[in-house]
N, C-alpha and C. Protein backbone atom coordinates (compact mmCIF):
# COMPACT_ATOMS: atom_id res chain seq x y z
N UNK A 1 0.82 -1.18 0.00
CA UNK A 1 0.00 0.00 0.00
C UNK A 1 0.87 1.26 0.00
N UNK A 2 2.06 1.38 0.98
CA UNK A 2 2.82 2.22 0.79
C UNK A 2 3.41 2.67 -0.85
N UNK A 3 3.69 1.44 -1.74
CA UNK A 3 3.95 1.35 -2.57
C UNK A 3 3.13 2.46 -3.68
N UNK A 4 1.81 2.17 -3.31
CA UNK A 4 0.62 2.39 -4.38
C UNK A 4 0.63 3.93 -4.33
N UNK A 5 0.68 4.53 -2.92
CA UNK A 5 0.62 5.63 -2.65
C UNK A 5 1.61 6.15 -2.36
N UNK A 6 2.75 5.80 -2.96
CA UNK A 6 4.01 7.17 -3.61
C UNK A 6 3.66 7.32 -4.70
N UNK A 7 3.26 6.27 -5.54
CA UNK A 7 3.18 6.11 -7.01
C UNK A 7 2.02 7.38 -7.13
N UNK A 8 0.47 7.57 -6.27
CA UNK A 8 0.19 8.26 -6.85
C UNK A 8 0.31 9.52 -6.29
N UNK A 9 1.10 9.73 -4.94
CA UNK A 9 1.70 11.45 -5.30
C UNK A 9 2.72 11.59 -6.14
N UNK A 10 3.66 10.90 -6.75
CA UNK A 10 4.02 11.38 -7.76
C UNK A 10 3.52 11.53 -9.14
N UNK A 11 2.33 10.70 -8.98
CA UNK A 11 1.33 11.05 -10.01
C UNK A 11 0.83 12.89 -10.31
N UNK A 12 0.96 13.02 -9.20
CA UNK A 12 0.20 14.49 -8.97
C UNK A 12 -0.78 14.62 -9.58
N UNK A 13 -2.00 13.91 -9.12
CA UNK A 13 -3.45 13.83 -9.62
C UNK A 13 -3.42 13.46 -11.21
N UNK A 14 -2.53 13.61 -11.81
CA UNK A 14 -2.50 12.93 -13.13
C UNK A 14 -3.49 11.49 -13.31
N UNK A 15 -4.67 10.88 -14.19
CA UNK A 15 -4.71 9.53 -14.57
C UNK A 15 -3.88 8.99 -14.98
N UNK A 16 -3.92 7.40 -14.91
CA UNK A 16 -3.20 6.50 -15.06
C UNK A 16 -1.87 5.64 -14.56
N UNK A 17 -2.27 5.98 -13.06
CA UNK A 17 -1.37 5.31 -12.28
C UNK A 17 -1.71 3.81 -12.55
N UNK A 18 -0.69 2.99 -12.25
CA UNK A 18 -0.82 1.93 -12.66
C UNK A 18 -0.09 0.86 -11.05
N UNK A 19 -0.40 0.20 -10.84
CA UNK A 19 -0.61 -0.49 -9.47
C UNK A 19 -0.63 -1.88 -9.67
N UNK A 20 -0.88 -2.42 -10.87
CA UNK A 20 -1.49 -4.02 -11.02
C UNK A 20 0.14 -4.80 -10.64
N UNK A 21 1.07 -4.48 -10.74
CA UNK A 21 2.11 -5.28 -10.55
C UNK A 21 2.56 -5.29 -9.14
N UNK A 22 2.00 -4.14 -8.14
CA UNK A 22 2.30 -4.30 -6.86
C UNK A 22 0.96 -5.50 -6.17
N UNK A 23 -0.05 -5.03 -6.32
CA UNK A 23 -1.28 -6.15 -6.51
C UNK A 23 -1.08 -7.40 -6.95
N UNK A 24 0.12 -7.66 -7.91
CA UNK A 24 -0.12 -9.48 -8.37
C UNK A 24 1.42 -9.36 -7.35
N UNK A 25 1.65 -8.61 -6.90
CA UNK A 25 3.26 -9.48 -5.68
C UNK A 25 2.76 -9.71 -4.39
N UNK A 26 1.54 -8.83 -4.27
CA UNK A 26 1.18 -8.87 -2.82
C UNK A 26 0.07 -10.22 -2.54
N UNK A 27 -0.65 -10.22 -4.01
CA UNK A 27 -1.68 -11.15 -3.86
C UNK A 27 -1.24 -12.55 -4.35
N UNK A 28 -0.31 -12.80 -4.75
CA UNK A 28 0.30 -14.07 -5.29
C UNK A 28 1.43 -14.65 -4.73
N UNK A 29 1.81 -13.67 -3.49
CA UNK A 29 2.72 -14.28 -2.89
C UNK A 29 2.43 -15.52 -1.62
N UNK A 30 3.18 -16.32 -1.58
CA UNK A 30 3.26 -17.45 -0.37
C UNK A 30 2.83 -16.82 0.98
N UNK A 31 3.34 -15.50 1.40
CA UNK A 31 3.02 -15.21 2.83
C UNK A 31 1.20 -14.60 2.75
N UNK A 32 0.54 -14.42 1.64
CA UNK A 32 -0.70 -14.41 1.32
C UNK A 32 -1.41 -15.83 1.08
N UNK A 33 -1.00 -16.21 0.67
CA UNK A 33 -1.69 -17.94 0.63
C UNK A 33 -1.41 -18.33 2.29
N UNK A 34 0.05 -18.00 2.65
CA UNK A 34 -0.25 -19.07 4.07
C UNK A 34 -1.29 -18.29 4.75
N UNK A 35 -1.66 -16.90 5.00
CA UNK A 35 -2.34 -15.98 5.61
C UNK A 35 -3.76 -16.18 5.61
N UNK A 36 -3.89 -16.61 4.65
CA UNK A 36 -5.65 -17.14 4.37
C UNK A 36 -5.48 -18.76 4.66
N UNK A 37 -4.53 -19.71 4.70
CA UNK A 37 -5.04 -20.68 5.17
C UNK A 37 -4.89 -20.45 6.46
N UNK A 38 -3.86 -20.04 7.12
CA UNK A 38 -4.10 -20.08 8.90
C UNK A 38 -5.26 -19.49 9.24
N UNK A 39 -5.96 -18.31 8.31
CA UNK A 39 -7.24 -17.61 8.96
C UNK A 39 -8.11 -18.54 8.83
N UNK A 40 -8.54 -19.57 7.85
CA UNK A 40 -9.53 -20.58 7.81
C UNK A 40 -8.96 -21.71 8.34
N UNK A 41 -8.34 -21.96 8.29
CA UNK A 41 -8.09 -22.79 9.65
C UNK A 41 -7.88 -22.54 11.15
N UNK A 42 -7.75 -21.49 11.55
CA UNK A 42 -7.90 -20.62 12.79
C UNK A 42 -6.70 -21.07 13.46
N UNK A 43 -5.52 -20.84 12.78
CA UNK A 43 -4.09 -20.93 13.29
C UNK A 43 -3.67 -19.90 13.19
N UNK A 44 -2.61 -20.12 14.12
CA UNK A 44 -1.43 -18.74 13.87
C UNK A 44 -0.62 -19.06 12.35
N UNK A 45 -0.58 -18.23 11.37
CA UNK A 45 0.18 -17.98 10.13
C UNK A 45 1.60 -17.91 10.66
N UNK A 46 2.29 -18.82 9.72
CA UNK A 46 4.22 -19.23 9.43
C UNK A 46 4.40 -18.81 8.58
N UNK A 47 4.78 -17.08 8.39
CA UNK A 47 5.09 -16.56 7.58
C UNK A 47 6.66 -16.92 7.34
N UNK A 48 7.10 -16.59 6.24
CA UNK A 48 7.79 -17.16 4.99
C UNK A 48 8.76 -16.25 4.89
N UNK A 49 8.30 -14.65 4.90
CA UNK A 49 9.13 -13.86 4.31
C UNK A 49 8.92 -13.59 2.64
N UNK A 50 8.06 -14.43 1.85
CA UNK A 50 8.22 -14.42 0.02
C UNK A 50 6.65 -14.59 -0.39
């Protein structure tokens, strides 16, 4: 998120910030998969670091 939002103050209200590649690292990564299985399984998450 930090990410998203430098991108768009340096946007300076300009369209067309673009974000989808911080979105497929955050959402496709291992410490997101283990994160949703420990929450449905109601464990503590073994994050990974990746």
């Amino acid at each position: 998120m930090k990410e998203i939002d430098r991108r768009l103050a340096a946007a300076d209200g300009s369209a067309g910030v673009d974000a989808d590649d911080v979105l497929a690292d955050c959402y496709g990564s291992a410490d997101f998969r283990e994160g949703v299985a420990a929450f449905v399984a109601r464990r503590a998450p073994r994050w990974s670091g990746s």
